[in-house]
Protein backbone atom coordinates (compact mmCIF):
# COMPACT_ATOMS: atom_id res chain seq x y z
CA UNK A 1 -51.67 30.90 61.20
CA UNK A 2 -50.94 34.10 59.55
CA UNK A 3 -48.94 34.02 56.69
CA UNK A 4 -46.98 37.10 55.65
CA UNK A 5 -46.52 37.52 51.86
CA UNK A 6 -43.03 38.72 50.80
CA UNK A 7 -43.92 39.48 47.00
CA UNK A 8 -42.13 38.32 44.22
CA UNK A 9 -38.91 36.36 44.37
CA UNK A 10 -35.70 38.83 43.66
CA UNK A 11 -33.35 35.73 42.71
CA UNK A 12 -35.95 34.55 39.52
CA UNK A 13 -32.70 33.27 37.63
CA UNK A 14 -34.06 34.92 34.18
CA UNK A 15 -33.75 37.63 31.79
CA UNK A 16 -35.66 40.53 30.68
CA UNK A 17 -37.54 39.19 27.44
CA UNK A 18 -34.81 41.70 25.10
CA UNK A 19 -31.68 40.78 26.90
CA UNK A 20 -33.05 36.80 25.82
CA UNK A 21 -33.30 38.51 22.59
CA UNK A 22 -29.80 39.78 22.33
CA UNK A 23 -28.23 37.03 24.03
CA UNK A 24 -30.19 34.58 21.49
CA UNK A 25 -29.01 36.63 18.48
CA UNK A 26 -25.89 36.59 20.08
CA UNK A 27 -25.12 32.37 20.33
CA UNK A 28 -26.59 32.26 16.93
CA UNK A 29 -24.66 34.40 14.96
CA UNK A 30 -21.75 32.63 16.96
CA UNK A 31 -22.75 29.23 15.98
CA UNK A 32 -22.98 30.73 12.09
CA UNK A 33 -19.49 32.52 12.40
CA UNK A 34 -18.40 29.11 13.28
CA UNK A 35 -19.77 26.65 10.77
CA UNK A 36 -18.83 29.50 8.09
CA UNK A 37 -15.37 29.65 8.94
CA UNK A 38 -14.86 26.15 9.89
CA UNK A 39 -12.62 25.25 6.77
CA UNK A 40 -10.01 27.71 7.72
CA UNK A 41 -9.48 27.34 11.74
CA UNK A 42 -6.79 25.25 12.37
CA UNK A 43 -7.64 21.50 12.98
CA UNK A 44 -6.73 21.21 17.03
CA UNK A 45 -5.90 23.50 19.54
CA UNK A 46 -4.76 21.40 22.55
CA UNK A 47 -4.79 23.97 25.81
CA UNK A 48 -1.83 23.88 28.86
CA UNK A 49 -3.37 23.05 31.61
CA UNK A 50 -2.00 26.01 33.62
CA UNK A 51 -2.85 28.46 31.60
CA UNK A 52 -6.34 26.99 31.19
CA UNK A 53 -6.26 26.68 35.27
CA UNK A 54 -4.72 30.52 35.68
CA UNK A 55 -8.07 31.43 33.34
CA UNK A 56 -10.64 29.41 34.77
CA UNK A 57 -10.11 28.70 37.97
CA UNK A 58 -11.69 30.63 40.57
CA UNK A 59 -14.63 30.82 43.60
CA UNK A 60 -18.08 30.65 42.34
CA UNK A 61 -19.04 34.43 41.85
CA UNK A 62 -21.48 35.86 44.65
CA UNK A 63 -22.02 38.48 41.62
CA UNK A 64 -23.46 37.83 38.30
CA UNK A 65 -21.91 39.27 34.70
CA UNK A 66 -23.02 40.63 31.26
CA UNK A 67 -24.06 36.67 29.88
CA UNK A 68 -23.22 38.54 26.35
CA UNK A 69 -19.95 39.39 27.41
CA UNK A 70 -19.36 35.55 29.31
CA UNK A 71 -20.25 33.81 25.55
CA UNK A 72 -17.86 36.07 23.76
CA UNK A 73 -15.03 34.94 26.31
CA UNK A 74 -16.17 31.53 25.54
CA UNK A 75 -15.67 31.91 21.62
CA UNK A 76 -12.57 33.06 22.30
CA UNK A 77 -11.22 30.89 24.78
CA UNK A 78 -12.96 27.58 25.30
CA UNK A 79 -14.23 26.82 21.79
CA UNK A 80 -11.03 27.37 20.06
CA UNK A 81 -9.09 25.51 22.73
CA UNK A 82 -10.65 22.11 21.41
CA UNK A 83 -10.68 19.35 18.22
CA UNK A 84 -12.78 20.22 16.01
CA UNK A 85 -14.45 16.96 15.11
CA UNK A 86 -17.07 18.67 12.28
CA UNK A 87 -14.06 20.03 10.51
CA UNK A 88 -14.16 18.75 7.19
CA UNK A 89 -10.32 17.31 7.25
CA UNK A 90 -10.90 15.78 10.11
CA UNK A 91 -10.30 12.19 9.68
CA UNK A 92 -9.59 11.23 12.97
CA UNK A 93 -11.06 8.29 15.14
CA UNK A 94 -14.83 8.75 13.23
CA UNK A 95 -15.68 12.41 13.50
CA UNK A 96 -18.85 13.60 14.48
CA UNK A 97 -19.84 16.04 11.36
CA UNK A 98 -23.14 17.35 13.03
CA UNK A 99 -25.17 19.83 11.52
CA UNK A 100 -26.57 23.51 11.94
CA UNK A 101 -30.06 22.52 12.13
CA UNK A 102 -29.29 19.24 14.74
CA UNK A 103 -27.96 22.23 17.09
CA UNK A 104 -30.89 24.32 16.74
CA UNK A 105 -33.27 21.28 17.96
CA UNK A 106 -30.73 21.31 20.62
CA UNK A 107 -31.43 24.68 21.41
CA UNK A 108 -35.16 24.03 21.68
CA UNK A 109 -35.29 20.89 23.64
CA UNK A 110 -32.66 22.51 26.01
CA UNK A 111 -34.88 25.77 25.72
CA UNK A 112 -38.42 23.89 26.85
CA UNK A 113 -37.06 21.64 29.58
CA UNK A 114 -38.68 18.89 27.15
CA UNK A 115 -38.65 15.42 29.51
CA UNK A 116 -38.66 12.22 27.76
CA UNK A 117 -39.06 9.79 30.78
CA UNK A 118 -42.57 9.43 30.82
CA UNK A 119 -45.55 10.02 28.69
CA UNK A 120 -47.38 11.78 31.18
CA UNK A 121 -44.23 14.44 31.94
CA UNK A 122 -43.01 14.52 27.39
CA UNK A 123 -46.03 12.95 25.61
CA UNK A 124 -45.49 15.18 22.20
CA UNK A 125 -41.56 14.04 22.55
CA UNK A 126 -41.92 10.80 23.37
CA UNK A 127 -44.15 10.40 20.16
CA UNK A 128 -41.77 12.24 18.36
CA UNK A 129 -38.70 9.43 19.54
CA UNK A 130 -41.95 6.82 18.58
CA UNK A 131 -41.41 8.17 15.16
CA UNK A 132 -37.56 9.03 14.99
CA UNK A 133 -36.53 5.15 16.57
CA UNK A 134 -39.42 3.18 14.07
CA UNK A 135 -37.27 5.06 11.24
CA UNK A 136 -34.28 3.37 12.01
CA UNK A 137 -35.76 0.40 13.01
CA UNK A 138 -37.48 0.18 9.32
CA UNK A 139 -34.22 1.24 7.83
CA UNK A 140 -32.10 -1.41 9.61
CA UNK A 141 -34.89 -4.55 8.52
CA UNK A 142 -36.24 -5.10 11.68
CA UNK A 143 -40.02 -6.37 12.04
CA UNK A 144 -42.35 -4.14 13.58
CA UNK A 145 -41.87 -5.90 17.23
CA UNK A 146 -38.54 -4.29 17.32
CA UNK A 147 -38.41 -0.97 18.99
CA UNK A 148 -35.58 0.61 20.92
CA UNK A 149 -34.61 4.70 22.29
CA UNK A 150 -32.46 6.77 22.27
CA UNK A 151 -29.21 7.41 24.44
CA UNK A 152 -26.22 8.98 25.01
CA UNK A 153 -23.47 6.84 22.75
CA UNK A 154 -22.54 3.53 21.23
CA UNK A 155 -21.49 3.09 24.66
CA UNK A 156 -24.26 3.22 26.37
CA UNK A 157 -26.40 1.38 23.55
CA UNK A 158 -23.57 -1.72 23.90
CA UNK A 159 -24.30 -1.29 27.66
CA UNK A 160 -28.28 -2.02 27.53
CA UNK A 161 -27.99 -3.99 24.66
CA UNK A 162 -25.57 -6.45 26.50
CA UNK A 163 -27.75 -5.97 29.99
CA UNK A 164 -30.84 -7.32 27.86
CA UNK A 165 -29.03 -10.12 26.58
CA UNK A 166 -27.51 -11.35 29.89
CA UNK A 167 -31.38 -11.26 31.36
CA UNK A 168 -33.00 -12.78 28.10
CA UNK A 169 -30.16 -15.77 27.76
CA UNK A 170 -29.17 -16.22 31.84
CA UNK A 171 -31.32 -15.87 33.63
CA UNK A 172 -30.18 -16.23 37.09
CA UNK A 173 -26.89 -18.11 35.84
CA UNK A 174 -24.07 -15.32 34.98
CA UNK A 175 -21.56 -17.06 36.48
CA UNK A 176 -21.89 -19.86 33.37
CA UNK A 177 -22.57 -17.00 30.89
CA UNK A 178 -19.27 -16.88 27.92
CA UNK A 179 -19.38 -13.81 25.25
CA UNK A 180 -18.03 -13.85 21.93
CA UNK A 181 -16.96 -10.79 19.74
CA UNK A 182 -13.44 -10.50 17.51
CA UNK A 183 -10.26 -8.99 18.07
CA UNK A 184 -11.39 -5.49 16.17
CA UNK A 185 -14.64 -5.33 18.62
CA UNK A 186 -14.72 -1.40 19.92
CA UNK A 187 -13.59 -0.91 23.76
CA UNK A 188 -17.12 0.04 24.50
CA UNK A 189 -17.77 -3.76 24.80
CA UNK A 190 -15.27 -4.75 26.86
CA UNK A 191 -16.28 -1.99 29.21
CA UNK A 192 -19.63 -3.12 29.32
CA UNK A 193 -19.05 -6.58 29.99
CA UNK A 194 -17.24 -5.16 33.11
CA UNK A 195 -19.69 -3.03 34.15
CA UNK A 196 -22.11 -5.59 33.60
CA UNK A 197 -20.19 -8.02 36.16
CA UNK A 198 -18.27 -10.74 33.73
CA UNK A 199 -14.93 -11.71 34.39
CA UNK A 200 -12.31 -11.88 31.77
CA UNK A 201 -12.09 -16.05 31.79
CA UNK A 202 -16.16 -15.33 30.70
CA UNK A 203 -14.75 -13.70 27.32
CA UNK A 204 -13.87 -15.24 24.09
CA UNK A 205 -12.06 -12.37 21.48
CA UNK A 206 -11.59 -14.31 18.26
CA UNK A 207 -8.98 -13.38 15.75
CA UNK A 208 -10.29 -12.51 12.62
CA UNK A 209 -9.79 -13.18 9.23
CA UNK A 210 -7.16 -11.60 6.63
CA UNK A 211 -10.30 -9.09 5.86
CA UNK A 212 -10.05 -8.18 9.90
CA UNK A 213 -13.66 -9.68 10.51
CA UNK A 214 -14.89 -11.93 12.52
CA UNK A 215 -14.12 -15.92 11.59
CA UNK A 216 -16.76 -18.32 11.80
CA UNK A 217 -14.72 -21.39 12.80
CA UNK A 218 -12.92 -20.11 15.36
CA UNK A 219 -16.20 -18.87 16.60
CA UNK A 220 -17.72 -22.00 16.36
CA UNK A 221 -14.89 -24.48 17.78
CA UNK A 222 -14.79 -21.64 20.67
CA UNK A 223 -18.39 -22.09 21.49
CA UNK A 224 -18.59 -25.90 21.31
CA UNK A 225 -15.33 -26.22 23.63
CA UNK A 226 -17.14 -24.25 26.17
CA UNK A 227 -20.10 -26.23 25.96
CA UNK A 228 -18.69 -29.42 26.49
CA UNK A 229 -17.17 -27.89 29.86
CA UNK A 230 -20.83 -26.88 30.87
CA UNK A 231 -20.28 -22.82 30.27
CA UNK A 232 -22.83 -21.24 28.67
CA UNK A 233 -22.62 -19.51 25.57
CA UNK A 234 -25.19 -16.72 25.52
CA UNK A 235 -24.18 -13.49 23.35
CA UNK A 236 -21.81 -12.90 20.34
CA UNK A 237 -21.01 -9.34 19.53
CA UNK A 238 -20.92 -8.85 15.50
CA UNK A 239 -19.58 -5.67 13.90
CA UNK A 240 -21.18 -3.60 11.60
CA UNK A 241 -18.14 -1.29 10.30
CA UNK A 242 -14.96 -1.63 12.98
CA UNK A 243 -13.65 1.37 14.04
CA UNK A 244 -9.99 0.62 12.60
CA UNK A 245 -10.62 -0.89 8.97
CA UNK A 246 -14.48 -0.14 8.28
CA UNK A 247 -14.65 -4.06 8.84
CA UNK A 248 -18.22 -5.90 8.29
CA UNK A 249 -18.27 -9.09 10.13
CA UNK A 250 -20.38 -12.03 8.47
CA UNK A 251 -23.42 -11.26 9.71
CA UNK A 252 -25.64 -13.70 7.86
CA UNK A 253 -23.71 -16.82 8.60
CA UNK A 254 -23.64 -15.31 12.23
CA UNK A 255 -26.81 -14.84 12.60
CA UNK A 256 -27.60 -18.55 11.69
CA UNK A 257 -25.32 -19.37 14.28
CA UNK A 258 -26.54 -18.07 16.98
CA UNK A 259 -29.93 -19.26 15.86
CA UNK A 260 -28.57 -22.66 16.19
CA UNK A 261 -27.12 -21.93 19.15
CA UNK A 262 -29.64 -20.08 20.75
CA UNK A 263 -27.63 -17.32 21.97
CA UNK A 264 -27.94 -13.63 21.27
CA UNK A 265 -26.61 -11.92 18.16
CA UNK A 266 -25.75 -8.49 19.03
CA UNK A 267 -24.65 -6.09 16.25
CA UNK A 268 -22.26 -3.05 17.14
CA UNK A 269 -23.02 -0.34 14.19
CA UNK A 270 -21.98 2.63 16.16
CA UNK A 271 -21.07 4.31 12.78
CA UNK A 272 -21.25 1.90 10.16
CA UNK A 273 -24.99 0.84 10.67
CA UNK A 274 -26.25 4.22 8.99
CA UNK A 275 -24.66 3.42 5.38
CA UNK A 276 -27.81 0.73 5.10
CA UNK A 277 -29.64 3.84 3.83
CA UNK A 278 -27.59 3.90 -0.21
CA UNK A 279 -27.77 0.62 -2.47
CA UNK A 280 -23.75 -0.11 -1.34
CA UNK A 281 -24.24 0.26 1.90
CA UNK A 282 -27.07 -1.69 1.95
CA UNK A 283 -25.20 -5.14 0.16
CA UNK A 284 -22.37 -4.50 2.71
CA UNK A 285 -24.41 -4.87 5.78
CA UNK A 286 -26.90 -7.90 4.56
CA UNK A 287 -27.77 -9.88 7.44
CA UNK A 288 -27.86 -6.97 9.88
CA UNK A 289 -32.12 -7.56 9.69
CA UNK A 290 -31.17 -10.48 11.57
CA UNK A 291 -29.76 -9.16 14.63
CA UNK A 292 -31.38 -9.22 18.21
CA UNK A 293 -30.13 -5.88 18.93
CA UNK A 294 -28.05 -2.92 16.99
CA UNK A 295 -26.37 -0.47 18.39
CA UNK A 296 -25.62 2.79 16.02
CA UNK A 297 -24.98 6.37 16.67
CA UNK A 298 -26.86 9.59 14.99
CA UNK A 299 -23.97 11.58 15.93
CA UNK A 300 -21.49 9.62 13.36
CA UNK A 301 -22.97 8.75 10.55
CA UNK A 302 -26.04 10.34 10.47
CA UNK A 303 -24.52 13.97 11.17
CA UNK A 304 -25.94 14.73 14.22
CA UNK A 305 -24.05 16.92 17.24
CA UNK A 306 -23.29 15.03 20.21
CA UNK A 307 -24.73 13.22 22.16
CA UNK A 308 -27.27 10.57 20.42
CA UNK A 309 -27.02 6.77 20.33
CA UNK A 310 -29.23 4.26 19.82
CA UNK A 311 -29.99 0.63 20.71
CA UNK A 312 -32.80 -1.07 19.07
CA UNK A 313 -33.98 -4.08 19.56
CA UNK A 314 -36.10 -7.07 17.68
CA UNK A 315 -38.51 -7.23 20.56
CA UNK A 316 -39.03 -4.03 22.10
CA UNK A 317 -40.79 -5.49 25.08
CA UNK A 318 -38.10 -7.39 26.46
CA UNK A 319 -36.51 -3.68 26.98
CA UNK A 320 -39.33 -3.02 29.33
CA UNK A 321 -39.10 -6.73 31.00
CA UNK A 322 -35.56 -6.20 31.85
CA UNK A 323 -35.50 -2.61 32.81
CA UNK A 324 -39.38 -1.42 34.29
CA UNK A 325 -40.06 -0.75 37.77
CA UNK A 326 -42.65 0.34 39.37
CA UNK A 327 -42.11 2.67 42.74
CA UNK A 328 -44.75 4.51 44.42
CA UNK A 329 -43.94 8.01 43.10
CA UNK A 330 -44.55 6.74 39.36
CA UNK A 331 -47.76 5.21 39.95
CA UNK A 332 -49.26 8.53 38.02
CA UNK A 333 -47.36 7.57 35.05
CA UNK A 334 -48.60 4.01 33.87
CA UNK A 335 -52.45 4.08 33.73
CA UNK A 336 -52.67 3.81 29.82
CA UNK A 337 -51.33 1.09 27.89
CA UNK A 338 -50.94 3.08 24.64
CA UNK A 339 -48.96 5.27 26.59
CA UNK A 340 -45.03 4.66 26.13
CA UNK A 341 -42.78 5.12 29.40
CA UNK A 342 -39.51 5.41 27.70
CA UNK A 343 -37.53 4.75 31.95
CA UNK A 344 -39.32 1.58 30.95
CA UNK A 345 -37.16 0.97 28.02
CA UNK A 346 -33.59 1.66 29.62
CA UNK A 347 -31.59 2.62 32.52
CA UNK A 348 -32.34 6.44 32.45
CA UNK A 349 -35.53 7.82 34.15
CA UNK A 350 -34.34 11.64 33.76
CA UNK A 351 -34.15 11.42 29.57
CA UNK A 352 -33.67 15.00 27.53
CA UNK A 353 -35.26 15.18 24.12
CA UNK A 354 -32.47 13.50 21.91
CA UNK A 355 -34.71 12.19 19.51
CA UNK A 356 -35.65 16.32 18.01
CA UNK A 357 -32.56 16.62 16.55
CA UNK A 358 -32.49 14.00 14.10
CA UNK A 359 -36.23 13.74 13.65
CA UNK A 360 -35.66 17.71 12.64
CA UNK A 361 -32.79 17.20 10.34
CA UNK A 362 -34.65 14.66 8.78
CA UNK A 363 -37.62 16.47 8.02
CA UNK A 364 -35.50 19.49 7.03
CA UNK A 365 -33.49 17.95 4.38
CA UNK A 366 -35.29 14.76 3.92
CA UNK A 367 -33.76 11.31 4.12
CA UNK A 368 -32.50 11.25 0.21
CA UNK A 369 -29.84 13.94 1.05
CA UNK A 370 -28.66 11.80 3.53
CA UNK A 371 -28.30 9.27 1.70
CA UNK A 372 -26.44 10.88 -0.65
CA UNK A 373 -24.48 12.07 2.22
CA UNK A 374 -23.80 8.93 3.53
CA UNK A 375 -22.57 7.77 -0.49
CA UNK A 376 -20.38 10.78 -0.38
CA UNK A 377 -18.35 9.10 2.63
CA UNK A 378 -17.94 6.18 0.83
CA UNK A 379 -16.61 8.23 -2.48
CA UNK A 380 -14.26 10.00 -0.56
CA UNK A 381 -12.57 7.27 0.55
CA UNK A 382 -12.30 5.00 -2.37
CA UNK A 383 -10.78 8.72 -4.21
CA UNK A 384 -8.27 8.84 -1.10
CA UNK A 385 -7.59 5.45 -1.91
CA UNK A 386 -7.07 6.15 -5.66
CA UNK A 387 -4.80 8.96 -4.91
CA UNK A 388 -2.88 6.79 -2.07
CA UNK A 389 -2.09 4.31 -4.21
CA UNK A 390 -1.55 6.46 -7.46
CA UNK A 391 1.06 8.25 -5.46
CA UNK A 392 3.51 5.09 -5.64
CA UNK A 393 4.30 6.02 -1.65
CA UNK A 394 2.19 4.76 0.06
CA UNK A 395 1.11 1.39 1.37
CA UNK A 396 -2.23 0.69 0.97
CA UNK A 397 -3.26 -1.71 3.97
CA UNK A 398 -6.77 -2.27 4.17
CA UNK A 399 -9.19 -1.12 1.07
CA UNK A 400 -11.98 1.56 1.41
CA UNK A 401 -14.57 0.10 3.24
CA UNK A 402 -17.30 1.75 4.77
CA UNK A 403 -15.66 5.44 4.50
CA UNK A 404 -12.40 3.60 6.41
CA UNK A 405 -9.09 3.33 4.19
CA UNK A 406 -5.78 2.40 6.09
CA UNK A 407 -2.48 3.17 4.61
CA UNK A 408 0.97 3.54 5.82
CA UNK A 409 4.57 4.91 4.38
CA UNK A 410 6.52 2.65 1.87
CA UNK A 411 9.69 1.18 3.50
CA UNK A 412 9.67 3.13 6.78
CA UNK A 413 7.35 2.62 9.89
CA UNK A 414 9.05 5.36 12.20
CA UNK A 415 7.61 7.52 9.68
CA UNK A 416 4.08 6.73 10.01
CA UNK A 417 4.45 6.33 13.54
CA UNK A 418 5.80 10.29 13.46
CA UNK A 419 2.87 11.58 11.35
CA UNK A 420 0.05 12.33 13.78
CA UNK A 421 2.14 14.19 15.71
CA UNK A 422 3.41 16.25 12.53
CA UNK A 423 -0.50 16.61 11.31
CA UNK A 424 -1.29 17.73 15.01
CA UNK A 425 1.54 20.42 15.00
CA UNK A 426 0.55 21.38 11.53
CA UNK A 427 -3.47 22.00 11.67
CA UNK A 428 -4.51 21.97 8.45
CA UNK A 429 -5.98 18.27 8.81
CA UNK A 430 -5.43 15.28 11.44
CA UNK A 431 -5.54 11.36 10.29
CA UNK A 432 -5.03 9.00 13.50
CA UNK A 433 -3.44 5.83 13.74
CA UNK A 434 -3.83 1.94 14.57
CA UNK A 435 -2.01 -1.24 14.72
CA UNK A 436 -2.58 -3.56 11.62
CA UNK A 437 -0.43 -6.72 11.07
CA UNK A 438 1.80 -5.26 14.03
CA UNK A 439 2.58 -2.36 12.11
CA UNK A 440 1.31 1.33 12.34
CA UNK A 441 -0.76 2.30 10.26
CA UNK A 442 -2.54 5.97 9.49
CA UNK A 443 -6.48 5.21 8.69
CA UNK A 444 -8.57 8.21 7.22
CA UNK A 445 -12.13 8.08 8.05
CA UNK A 446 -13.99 10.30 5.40
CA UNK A 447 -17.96 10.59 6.54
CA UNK A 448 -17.73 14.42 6.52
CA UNK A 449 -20.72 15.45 3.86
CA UNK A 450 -18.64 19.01 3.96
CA UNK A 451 -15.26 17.36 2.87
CA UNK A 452 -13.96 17.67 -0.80
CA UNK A 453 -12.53 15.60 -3.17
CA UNK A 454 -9.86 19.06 -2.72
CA UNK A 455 -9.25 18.51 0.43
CA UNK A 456 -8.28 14.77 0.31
CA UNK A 457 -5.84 15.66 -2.09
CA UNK A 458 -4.44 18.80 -0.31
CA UNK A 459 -4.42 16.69 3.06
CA UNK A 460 -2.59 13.82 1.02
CA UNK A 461 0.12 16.14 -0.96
CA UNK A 462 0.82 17.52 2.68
CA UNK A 463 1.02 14.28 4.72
CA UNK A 464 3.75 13.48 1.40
CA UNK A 465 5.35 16.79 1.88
CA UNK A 466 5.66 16.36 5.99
CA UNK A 467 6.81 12.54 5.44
CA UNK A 468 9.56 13.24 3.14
CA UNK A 469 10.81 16.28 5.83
CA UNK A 470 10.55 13.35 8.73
């Protein structure tokens, strides 16, 4: 059959190698403009959705446009039309502080199409998430069986964390399986458990303790209740810094526990689990060596850009009991045992190159500046603390603890309740709140390496100023 040749492709979907150039030069000195400024853009800027529709919306253009041109209309439309969570007085929810070099290794995996699902597809960056996951394994006390990857969120590591632990502990009997995790346990859990197929009557929260962690009786008369009416008792969820108070759950006594008990001890460190790295850090979270699995997140406490979680576990090759298989069209991809299959490991098979950003930061700055980093969150929130209480009006609720101090007006809850949406309007810093003894409360979550000591005090002298107006 004759073939006839057309020549080359007029749709190639690239650039000439200058217009990369510009267009390179171009995001970067964007990205620069950005972290340089950062300190004086206002804290949120919350777009109408019809104005945002009468912008955007449209039919896909049959035409291209200057891409130069397009990233310019993003600065100046998209980028300012959002939270920005790496501001340094943001103390919202817990921000994500990121870092200029994290989004330059985000550039280049993005950049060399780098897939991590197999060794035979990403060998040089699945050796390079080898090295970046046996880090934090080493620096969380697990033995050298433990081994884990990398994901998207906490969420996600809850999710295979909790999909392990249902295989390892029921096998074949879900319907029996009860989980156990206090009233302060993230929503990520409970959203697992649902996507994982429990029903609510298979959930124990226990109320915690007047330090909002975990009790151990409760736990325990829980657990031997459900016994004696034939449930089974498989997992208990511990925290490793709760998301409203900074909370660290008793995690040796715990983990004894579930030894006894033979169920699963899995420890939720989304943010928390990073301050093992200082000497305070390290006291607060003994016990979390003994877990069977830790979730944490790179993109909290360990200043990384979204997204990167992580879910290790103490024996790595349960991971690939519970979550390898083997169709036709991979055959190619497991002929060497040394060779690591990371869609063994987890539910992804399509996996980007996660692990380059922190593995980059790391080796740019070195692990001593983060922990210094890390003991600078902790600082700032014993100062805010200091300055809370020295004040004379403010409540202080819960302590600092884990870069997590909660405090609330003296003598006038409607006033609290008011102050997020006064901080919002404002824009110089944002604070969020939570319910703590059934009373608001604001909670300042200081694990910004950028933040001052300055601007916790401006940020408190103007939450004062806007109470005393409300």
């Amino acid at each position: 059959m004759r073939v006839t040749l057309i020549g080359v492709n007029p749709a190639k979907l690239t650039l000439e190698p200058e217009e990369m150039r510009r267009l390179g030069y171009l995001v970067v000195d964007t990205l620069v403009e950005h972290f340089d400024t950062l300190r004086e853009k206002r804290m949120t800027t919350k777009g109408e959705r019809p104005a945002l529709e009468e912008l955007f919306r449209e039919a896909p253009p049959e035409s291209g446009s200057d891409p130069e041109a397009l990233v310019k209309h993003l600065a100046n439309t998209v980028f300012c039309t959002q939270m920005h969570v790496d501001h340094p007085r943001f103390f919202a929810f817990v921000p994500s502080p990121g870092n200029y070099v994290g989004a330059m290794a985000d550039a280049l995996a993005s950049g060399f199409n780098s897939f991590v699902g197999t060794w035979f597809a990403g060998s040089g960056p699945a050796e390079i998430e080898l090295v970046t996951i046996d880090w934090l394994r080493e620096l969380c006390g697990l033995p050298e069986t433990a081994g884990g990857l990398f994901v998207s969120g906490g969420s996600m590591a809850n999710l295979t964390a909790l999909a392990l632990a249902r295989q390892v502990r029921l096998p074949g009997l879900m319907e029996d399986g009860v989980i156990y995790y206090s009233d302060q346990t993230h929503s990520s859990v409970d959203r697992a458990i649902r996507v994982l197929g429990f029903t609510p009557s298979q959930i124990r929260r226990i109320p915690c303790d007047g330090e909002y962690r975990l009790a151990l009786e409760p736990l325990q008369r829980e657990v031997a209740a459900d016994r004696a009416a034939g449930r089974m008792p498989f997992c208990v969820v511990a925290n490793a810094g709760t998301t409203n108070t900074g909370a660290v759950d008793p995690l040796p006594a715990l983990a004894g526990f579930c030894r006894e008990q033979k169920m699963w001890l899995h420890v939720d460190g989304a943010y928390g689990a990073a301050a093992v790295l200082t000497d305070e850090g390290k006291r607060t979270l003994a016990g979390l060596e003994e877990a069977d699995s830790i979730a944490l997140d790179p993109h909290k406490w360990l200043f990384q850009p979204f997204e990167i979680g992580c879910v290790l576990v103490r024996d790595r090759l349960q991971l690939k009991d519970v979550f390898r298989v083997m169709p036709e069209y991979l055959r190619d991809v497991h002929r060497h045992s040394e060779e690591v299959n990371f869609c063994d490991y987890g539910i992804q098979l399509s996996r980007g190159f996660r692990a380059l950003k922190l593995w980059l930061s790391i080796k740019t700055f070195g692990m001593a500046a983060f922990r210094e980093a890390i003991a600078w969150g902790m600082h700032l929130a014993k100062f805010a603390e200091q300055r809370l209480r020295a004040s004379g009006k403010w409540e202080i609720v819960t302590p600092a603890a884990l870069g997590i101090v909660t405090f609330r007006w003296t003598g006038d809850d409607s006033v609290t309740q008011r102050l997020v949406g006064a901080m919002i309007a404002d824009g110089f810093a944002l604070a969020t709140s939570t319910q703590l003894e059934k009373r608001p409360a604001l909670r300042f979550c200081t694990i910004n390496p950028r933040t001052t000591e300055q601007d916790m005090a401006d940020t408190i002298e103007r939450l004062e100023d806007m109470a005393s107006k409300l």
